[in-house]
C-alpha atoms as a PDB file:
ATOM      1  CA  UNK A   1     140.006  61.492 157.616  1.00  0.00           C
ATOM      2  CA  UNK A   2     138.516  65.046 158.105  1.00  0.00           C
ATOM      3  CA  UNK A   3     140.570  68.498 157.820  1.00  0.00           C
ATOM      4  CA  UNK A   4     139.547  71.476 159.648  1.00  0.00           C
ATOM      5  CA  UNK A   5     141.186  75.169 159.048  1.00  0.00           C
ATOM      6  CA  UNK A   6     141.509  77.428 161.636  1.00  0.00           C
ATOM      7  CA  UNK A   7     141.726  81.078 160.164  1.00  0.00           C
ATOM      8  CA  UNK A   8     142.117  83.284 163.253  1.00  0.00           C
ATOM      9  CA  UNK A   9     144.836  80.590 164.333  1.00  0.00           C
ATOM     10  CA  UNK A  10     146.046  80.105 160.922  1.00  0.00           C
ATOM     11  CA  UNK A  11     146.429  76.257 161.846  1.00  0.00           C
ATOM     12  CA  UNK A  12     145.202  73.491 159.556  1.00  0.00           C
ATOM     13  CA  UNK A  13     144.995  69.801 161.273  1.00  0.00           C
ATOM     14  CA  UNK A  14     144.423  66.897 159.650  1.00  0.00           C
ATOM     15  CA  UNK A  15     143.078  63.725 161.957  1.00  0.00           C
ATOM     16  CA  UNK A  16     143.302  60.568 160.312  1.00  0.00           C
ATOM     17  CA  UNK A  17     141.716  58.566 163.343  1.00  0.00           C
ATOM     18  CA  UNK A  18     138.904  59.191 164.874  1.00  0.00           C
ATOM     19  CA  UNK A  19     138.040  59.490 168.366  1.00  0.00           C
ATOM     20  CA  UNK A  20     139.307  60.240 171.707  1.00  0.00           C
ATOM     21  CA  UNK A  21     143.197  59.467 172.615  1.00  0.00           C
ATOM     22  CA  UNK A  22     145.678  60.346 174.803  1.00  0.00           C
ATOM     23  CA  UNK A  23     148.622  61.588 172.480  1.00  0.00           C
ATOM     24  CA  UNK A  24     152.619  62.036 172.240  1.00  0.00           C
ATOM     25  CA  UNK A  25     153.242  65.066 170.310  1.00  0.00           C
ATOM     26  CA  UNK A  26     156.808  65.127 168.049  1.00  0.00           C
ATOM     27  CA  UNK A  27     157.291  67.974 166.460  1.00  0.00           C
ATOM     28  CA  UNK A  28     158.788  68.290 163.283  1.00  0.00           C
ATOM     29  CA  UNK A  29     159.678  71.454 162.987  1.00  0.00           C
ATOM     30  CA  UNK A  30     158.134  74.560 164.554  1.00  0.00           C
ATOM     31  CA  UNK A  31     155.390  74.755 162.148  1.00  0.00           C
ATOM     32  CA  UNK A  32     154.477  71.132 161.544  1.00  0.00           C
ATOM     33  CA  UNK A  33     153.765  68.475 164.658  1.00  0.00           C
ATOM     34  CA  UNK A  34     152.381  64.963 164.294  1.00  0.00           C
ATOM     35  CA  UNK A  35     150.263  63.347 167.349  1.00  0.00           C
ATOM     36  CA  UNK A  36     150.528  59.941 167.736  1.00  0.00           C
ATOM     37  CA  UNK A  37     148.105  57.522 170.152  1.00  0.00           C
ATOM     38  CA  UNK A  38     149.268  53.797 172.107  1.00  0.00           C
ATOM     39  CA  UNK A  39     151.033  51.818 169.410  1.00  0.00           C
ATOM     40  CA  UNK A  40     152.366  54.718 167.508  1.00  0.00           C
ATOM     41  CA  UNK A  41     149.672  55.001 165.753  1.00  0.00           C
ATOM     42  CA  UNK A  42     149.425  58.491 163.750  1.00  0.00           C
ATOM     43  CA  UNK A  43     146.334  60.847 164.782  1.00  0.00           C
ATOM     44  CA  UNK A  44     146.850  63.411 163.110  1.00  0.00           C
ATOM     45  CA  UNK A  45     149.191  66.479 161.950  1.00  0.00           C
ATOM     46  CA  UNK A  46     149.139  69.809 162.888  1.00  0.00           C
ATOM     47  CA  UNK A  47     150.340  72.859 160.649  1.00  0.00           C
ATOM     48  CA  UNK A  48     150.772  76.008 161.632  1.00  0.00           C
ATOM     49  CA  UNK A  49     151.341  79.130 159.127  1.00  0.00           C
ATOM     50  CA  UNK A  50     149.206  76.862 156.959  1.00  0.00           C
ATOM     51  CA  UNK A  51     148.192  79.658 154.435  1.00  0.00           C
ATOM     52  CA  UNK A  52     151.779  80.231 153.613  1.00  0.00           C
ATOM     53  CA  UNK A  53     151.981  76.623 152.067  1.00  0.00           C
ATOM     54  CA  UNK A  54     149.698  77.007 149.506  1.00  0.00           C
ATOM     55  CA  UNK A  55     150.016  79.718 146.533  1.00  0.00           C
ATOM     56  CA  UNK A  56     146.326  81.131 146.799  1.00  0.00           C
ATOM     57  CA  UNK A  57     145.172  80.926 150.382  1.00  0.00           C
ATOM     58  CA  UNK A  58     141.802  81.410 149.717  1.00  0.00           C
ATOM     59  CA  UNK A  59     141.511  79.193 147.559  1.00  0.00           C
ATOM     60  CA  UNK A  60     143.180  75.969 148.734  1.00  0.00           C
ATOM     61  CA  UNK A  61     143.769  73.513 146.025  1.00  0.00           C
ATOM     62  CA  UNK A  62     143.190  69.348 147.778  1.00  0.00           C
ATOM     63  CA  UNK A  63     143.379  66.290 145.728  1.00  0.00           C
ATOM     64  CA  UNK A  64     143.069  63.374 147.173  1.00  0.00           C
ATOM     65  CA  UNK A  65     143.679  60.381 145.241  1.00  0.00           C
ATOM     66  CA  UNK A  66     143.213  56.625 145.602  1.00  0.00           C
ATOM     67  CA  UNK A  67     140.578  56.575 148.479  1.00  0.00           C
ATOM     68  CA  UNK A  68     137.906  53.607 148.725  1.00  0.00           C
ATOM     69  CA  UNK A  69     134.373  54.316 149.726  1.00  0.00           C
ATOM     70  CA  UNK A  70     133.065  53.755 152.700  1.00  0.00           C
ATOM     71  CA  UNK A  71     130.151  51.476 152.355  1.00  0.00           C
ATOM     72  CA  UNK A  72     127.543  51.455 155.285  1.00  0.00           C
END
């Protein structure tokens, strides 16, 4: 999974699969879209306005939880 923050654009996305694919787009609402590749599986999520979700913008607060590590 990797995030990526856009500040001019104000647009966070989060891809959960890596790679190239060709993607359907269903939005959400106007703010949030998801992308999805063959088999419906989910991409990633776009959201736009990002800064207003979170109550210090420059200071984003993540927690991720429950993630295994990747073991080479």
């Amino acid at each position: 999974m990797k995030l990526t923050y856009d500040r001019d654009a104000d647009a966070l996305y989060i891809r959960l699969l890596d790679g190239d694919h060709q993607c359907r787009v269903v939005r959400l609402t106007e703010d949030i879209a998801l992308d999805f590749a063959t088999g419906e599986k989910l991409v990633g999520i776009e959201v736009l306005h990002a800064s207003a979700m979170f109550e210090q913008p420059d200071k984003p607060s993540v927690e991720l939880r429950d993630l295994l590590a990747k073991v080479s």
